[in-house]
N, C-alpha and C. Protein backbone atom coordinates (compact mmCIF):
# COMPACT_ATOMS: atom_id res chain seq x y z
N UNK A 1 95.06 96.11 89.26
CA UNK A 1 96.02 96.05 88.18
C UNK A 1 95.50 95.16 87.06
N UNK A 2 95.11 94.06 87.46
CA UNK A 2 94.82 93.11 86.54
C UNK A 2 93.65 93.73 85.82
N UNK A 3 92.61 94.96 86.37
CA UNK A 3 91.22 94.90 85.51
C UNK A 3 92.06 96.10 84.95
N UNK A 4 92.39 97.17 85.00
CA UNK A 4 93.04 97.99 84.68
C UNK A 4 93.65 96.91 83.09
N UNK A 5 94.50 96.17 82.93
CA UNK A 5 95.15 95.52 82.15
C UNK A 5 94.25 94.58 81.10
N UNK A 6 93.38 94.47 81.76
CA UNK A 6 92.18 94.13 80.91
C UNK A 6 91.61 95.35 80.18
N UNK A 7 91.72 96.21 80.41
CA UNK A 7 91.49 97.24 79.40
C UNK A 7 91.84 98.42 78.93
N UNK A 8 93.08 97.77 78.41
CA UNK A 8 94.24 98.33 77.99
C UNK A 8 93.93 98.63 75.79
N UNK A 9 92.76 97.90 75.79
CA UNK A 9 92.95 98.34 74.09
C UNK A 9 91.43 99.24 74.08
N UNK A 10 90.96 99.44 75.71
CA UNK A 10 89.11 99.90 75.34
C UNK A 10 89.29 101.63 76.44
N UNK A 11 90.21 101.22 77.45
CA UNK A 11 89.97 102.15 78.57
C UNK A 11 91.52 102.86 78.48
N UNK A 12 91.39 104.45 77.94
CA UNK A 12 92.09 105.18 77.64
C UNK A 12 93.49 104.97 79.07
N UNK A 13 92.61 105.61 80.03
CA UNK A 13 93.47 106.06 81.40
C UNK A 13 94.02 104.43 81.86
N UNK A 14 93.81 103.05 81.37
CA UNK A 14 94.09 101.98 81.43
C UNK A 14 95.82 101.47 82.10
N UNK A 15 96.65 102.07 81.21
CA UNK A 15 98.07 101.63 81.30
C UNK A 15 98.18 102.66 82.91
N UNK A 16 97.99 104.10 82.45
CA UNK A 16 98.24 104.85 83.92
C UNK A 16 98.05 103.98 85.20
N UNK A 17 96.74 103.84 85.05
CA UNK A 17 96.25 103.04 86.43
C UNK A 17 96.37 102.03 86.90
N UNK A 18 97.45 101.06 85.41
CA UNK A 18 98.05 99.61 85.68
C UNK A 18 99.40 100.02 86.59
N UNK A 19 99.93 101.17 86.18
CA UNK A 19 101.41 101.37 86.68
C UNK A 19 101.18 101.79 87.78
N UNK A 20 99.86 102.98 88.16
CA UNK A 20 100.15 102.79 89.71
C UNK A 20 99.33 101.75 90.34
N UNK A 21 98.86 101.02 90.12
CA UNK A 21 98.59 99.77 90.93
C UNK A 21 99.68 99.22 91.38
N UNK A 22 100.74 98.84 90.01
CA UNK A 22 102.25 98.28 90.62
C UNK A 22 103.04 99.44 91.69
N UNK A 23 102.75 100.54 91.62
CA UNK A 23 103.41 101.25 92.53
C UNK A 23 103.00 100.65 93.80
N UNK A 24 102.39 100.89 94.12
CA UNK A 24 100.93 100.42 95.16
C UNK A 24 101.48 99.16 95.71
N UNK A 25 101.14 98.15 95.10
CA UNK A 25 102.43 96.86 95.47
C UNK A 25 103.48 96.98 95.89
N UNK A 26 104.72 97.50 95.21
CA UNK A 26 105.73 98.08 95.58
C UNK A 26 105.76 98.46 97.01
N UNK A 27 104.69 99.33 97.44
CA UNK A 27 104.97 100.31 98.39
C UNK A 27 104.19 99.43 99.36
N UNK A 28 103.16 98.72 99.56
CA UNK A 28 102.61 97.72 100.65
C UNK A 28 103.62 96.53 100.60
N UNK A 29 104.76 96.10 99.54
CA UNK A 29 105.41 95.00 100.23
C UNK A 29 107.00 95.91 101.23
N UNK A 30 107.08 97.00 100.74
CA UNK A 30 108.02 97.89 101.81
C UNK A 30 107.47 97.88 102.99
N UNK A 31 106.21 98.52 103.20
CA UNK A 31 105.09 98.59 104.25
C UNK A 31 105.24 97.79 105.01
N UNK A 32 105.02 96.68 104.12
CA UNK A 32 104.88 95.02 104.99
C UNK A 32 105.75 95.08 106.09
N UNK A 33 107.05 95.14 105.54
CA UNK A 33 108.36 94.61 105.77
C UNK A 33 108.51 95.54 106.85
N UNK A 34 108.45 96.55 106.81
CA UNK A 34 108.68 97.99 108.08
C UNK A 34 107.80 97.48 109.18
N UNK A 35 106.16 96.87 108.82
CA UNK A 35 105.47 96.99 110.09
C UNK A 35 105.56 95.33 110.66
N UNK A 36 106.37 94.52 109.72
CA UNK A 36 106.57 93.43 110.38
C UNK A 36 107.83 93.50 111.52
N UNK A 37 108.98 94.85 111.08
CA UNK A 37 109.79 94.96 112.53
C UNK A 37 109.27 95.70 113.31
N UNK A 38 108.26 96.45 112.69
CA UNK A 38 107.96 97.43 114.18
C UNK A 38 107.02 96.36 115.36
N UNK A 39 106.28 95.66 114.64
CA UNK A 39 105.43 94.56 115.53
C UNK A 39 106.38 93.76 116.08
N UNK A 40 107.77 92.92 115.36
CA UNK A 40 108.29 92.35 116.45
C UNK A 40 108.86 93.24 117.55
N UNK A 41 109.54 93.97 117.64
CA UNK A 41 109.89 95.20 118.41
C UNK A 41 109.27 95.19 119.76
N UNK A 42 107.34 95.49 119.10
CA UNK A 42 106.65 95.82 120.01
C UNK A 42 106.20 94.55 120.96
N UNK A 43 106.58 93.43 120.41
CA UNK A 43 106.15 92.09 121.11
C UNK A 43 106.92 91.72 121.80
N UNK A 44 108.30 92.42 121.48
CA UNK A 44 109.59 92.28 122.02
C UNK A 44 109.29 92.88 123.75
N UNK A 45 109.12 93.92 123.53
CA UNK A 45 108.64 95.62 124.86
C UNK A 45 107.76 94.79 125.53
N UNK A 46 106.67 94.06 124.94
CA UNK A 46 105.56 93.27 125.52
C UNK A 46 106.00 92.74 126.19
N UNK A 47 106.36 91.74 125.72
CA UNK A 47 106.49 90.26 126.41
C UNK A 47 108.03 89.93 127.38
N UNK A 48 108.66 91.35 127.61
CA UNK A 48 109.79 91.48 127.88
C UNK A 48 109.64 91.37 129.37
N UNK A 49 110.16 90.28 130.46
CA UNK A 49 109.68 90.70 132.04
C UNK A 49 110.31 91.53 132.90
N UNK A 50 109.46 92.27 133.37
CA UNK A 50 109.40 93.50 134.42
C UNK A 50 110.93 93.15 135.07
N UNK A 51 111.75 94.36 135.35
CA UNK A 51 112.73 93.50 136.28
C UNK A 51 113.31 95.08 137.23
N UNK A 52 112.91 94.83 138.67
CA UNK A 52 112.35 95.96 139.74
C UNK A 52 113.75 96.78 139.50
N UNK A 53 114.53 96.25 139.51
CA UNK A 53 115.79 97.39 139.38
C UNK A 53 116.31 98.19 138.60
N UNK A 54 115.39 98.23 137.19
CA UNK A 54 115.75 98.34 135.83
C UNK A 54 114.53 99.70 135.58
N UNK A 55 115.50 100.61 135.34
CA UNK A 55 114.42 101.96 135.11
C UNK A 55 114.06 102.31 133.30
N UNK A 56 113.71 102.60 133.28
CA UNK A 56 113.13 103.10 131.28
C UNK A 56 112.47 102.22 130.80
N UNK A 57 112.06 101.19 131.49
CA UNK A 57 110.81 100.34 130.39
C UNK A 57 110.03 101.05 129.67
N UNK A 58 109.16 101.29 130.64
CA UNK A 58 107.79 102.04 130.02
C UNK A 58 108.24 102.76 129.03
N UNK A 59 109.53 103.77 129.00
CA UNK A 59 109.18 104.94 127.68
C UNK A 59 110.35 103.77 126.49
N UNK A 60 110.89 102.74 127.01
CA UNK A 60 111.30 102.01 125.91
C UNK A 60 109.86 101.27 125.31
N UNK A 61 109.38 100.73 125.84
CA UNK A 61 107.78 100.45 125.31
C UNK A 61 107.20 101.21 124.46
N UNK A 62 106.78 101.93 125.38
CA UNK A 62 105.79 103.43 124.68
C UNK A 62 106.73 103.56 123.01
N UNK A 63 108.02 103.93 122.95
CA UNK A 63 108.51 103.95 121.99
C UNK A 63 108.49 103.38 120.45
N UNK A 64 108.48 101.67 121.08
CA UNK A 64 108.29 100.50 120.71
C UNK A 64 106.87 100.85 120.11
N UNK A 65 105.80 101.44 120.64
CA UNK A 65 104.03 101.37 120.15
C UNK A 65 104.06 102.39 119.30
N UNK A 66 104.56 103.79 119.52
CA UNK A 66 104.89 104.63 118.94
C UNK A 66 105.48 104.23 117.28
N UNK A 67 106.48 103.70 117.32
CA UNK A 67 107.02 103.19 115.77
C UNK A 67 106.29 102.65 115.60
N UNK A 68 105.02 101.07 116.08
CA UNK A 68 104.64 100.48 115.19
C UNK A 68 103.57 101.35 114.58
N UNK A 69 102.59 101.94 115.77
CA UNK A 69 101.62 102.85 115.06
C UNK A 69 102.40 103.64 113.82
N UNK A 70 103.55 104.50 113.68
CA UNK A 70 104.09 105.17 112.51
C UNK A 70 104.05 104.32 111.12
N UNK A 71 104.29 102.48 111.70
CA UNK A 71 104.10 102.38 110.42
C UNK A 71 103.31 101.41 109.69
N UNK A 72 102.03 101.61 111.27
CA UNK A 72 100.50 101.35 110.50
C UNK A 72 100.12 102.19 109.90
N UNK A 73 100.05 103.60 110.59
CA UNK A 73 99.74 105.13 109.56
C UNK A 73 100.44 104.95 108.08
N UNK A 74 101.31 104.60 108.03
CA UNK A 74 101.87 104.52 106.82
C UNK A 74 100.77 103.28 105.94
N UNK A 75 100.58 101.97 106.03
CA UNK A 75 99.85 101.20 105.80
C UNK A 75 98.60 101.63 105.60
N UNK A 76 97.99 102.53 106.69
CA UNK A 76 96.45 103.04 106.66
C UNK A 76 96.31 103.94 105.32
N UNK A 77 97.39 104.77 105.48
CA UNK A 77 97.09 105.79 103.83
C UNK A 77 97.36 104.85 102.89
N UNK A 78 98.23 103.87 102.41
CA UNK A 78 98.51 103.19 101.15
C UNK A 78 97.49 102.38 101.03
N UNK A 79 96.67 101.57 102.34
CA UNK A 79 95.48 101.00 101.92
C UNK A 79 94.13 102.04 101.46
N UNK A 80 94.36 103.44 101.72
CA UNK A 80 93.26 104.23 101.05
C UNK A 80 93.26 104.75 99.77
N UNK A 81 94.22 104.77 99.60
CA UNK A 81 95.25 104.93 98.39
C UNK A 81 94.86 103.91 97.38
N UNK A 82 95.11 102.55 97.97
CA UNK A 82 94.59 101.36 96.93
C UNK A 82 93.43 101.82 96.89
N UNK A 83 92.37 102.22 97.95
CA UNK A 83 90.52 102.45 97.79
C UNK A 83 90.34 103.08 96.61
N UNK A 84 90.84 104.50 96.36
CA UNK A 84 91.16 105.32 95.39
C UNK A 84 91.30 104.85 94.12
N UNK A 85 92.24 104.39 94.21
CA UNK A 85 92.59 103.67 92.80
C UNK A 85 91.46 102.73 92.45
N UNK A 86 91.15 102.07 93.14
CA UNK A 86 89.96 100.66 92.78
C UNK A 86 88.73 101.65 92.45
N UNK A 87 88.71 102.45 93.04
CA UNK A 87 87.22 103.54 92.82
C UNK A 87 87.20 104.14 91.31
N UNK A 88 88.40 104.76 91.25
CA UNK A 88 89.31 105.30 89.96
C UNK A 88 88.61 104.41 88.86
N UNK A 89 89.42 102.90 88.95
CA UNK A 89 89.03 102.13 87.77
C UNK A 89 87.59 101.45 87.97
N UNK A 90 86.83 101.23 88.88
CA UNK A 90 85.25 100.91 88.71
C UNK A 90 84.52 101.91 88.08
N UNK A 91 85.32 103.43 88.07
CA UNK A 91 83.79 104.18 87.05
C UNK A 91 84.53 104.08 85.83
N UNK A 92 86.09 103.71 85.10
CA UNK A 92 86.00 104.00 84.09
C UNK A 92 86.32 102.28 83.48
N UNK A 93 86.37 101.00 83.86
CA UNK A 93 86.67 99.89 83.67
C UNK A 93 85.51 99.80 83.00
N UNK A 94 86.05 98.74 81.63
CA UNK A 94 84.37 98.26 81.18
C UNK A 94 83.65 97.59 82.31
N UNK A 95 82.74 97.97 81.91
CA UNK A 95 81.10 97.93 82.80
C UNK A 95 81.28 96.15 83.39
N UNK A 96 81.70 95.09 82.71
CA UNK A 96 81.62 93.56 83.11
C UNK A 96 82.58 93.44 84.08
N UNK A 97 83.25 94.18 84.80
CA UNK A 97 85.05 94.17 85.47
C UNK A 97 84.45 95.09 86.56
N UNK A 98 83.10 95.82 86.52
CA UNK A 98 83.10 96.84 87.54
C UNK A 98 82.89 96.14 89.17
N UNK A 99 81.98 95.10 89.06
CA UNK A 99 81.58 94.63 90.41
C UNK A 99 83.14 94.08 91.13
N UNK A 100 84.07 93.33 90.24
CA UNK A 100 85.00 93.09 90.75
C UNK A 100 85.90 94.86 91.02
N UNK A 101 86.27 95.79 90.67
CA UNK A 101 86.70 97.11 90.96
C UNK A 101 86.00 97.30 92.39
N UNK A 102 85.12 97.34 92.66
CA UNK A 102 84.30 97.66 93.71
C UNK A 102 84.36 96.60 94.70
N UNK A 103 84.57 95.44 94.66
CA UNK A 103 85.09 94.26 95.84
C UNK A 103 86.74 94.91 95.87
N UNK A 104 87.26 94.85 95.14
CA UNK A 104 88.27 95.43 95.17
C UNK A 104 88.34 96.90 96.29
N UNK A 105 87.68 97.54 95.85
CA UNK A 105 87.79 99.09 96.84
C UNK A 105 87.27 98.90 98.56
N UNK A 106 85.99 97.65 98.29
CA UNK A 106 85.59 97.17 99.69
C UNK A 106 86.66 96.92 100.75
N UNK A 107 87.74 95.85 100.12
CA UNK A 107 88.57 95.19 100.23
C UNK A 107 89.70 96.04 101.56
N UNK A 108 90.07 96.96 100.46
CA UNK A 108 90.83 98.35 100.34
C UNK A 108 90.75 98.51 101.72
N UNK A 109 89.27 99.02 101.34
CA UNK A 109 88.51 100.06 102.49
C UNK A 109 88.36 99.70 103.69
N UNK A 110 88.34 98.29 103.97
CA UNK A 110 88.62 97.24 104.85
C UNK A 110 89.63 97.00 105.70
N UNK A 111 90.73 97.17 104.72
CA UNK A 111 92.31 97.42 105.00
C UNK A 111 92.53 98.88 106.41
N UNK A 112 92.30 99.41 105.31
CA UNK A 112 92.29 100.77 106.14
C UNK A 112 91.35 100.72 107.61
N UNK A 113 90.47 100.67 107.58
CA UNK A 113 90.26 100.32 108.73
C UNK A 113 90.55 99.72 109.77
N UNK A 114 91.19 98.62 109.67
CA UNK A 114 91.76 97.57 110.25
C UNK A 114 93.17 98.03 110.89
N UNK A 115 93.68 98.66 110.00
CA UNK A 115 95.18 99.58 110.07
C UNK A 115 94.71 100.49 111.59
N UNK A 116 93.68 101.30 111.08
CA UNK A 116 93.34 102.30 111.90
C UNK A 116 93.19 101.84 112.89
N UNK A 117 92.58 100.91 113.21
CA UNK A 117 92.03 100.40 114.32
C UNK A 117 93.49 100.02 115.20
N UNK A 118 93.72 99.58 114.40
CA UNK A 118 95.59 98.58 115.44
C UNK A 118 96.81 100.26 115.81
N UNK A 119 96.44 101.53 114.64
CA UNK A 119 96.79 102.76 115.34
C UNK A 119 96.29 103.01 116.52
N UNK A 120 94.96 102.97 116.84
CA UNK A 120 94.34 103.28 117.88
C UNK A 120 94.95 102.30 118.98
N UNK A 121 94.92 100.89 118.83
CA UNK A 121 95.39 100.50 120.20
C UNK A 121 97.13 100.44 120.35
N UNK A 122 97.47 100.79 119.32
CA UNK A 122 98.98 101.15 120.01
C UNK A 122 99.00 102.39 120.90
N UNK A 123 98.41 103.12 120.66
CA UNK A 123 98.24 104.37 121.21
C UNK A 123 97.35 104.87 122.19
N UNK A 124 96.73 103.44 122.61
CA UNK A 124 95.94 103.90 123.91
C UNK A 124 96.28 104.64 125.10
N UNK A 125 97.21 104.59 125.15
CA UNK A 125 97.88 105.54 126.64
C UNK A 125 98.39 106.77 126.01
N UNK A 126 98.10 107.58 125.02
CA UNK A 126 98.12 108.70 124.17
C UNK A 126 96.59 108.91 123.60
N UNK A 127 96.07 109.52 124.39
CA UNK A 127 94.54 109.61 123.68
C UNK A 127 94.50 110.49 122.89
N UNK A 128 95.19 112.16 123.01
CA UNK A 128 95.15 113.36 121.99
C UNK A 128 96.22 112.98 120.92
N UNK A 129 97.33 112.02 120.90
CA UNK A 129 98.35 112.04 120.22
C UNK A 129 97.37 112.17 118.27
N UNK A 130 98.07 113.07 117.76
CA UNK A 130 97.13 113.42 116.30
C UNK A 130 97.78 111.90 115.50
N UNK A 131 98.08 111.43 115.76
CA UNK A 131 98.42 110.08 114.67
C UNK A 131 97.12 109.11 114.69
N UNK A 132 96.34 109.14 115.96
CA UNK A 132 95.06 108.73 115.70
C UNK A 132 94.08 109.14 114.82
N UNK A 133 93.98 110.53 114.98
CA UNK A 133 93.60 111.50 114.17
C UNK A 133 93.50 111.11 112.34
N UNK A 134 95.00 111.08 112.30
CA UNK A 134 95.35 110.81 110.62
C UNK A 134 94.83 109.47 110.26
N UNK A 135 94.67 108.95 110.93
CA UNK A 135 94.37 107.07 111.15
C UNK A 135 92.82 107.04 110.41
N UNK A 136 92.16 107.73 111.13
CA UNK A 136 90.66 108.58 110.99
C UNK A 136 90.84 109.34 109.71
N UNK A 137 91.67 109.94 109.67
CA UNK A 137 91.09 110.70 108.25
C UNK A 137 91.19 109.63 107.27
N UNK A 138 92.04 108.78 107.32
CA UNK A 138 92.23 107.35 106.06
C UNK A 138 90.88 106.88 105.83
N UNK A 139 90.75 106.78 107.19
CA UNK A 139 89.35 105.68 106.92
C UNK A 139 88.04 106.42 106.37
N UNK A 140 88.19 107.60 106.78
CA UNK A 140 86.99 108.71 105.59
C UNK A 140 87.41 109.12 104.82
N UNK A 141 88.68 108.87 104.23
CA UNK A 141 89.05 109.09 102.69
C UNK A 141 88.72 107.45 101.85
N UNK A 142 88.94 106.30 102.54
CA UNK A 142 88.65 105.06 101.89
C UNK A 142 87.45 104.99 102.10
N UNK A 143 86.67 105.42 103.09
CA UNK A 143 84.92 105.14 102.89
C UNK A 143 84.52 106.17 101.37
N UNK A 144 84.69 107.30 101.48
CA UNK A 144 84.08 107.99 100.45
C UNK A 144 84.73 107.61 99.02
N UNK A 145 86.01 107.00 98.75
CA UNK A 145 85.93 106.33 97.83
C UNK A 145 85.61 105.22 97.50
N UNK A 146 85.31 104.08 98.50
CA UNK A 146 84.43 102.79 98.26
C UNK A 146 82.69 103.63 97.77
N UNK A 147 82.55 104.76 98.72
CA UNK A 147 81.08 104.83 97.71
C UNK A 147 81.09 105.21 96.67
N UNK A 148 82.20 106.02 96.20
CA UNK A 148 82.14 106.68 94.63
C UNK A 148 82.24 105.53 94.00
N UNK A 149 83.02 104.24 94.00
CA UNK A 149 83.43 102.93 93.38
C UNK A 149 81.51 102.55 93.19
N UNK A 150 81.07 102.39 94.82
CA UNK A 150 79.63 102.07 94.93
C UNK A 150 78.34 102.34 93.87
N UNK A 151 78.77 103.94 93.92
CA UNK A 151 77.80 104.37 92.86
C UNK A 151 77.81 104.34 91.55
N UNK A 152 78.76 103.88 90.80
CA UNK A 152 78.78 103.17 89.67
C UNK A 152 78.68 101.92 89.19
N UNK A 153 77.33 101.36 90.33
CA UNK A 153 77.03 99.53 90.02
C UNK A 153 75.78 100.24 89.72
């Protein structure tokens, strides 16, 4: 947002790409907020003790991993999403703002991964479940836009 706003009197597509940056914000502090209950939830299922007479844990658990993964997937696309955007403004940002665009998309791209990764272990006892899947496609939609960002240093 901020390099975007920096070139707002030189870089045409400038204001566009300031407003969705703020979208972008917007939508990772919702994010936040969703995967900060789904994690307590799931720490909740965790750390909850076994008790022999008591039947439905497990699929109250499973449940519990299930939502949080839904709304890391959610997190995983908005952090590729930011990649995108940072890629977006490193080929058209003046040229002195680009290396920062491109730490920026690293950043991103970083994100997403990280997301993906915490999909995957919610979902270890679901190995075909396709939400892993989508988790994976994030992270090769934020790699190939950290290199497009890449190839304009």
């Amino acid at each position: 947002e901020s390099i975007a706003r920096a070139g707002l009197d030189t870089w045409e597509q400038a204001r566009g790409v300031a407003v969705q940056a703020v979208v972008l914000r917007e939508r990772a502090d919702r994010a936040g907020a969703a995967n900060e209950r789904a994690y307590a939830s799931a720490r909740a299922g965790l750390s909850a003790p076994v008790q022999p007479d008591v039947t439905g844990r497990d699929a109250t658990l499973r449940a519990a991993l299930v939502a949080a993964a839904d709304t890391l997937l959610t997190a995983a696309a908005l952090a590729a999403d930011c990649t995108a955007l940072a890629a977006e403004t490193a080929v058209g940002c003046d040229p002195a703002l680009r290396p920062d665009a491109v730490a920026a998309a690293e950043l991103a791209a970083g994100a997403t991964r990280a997301v993906a990764l915490l999909v995957d272990v919610n979902l270890v006892l679901l190995p075909d479940d396709e939400r892993r899947q989508r988790g994976r496609e994030s992270v090769a939609a934020a790699d190939a836009a950290c290199s497009r960002a890449r190839d304009c240093l």
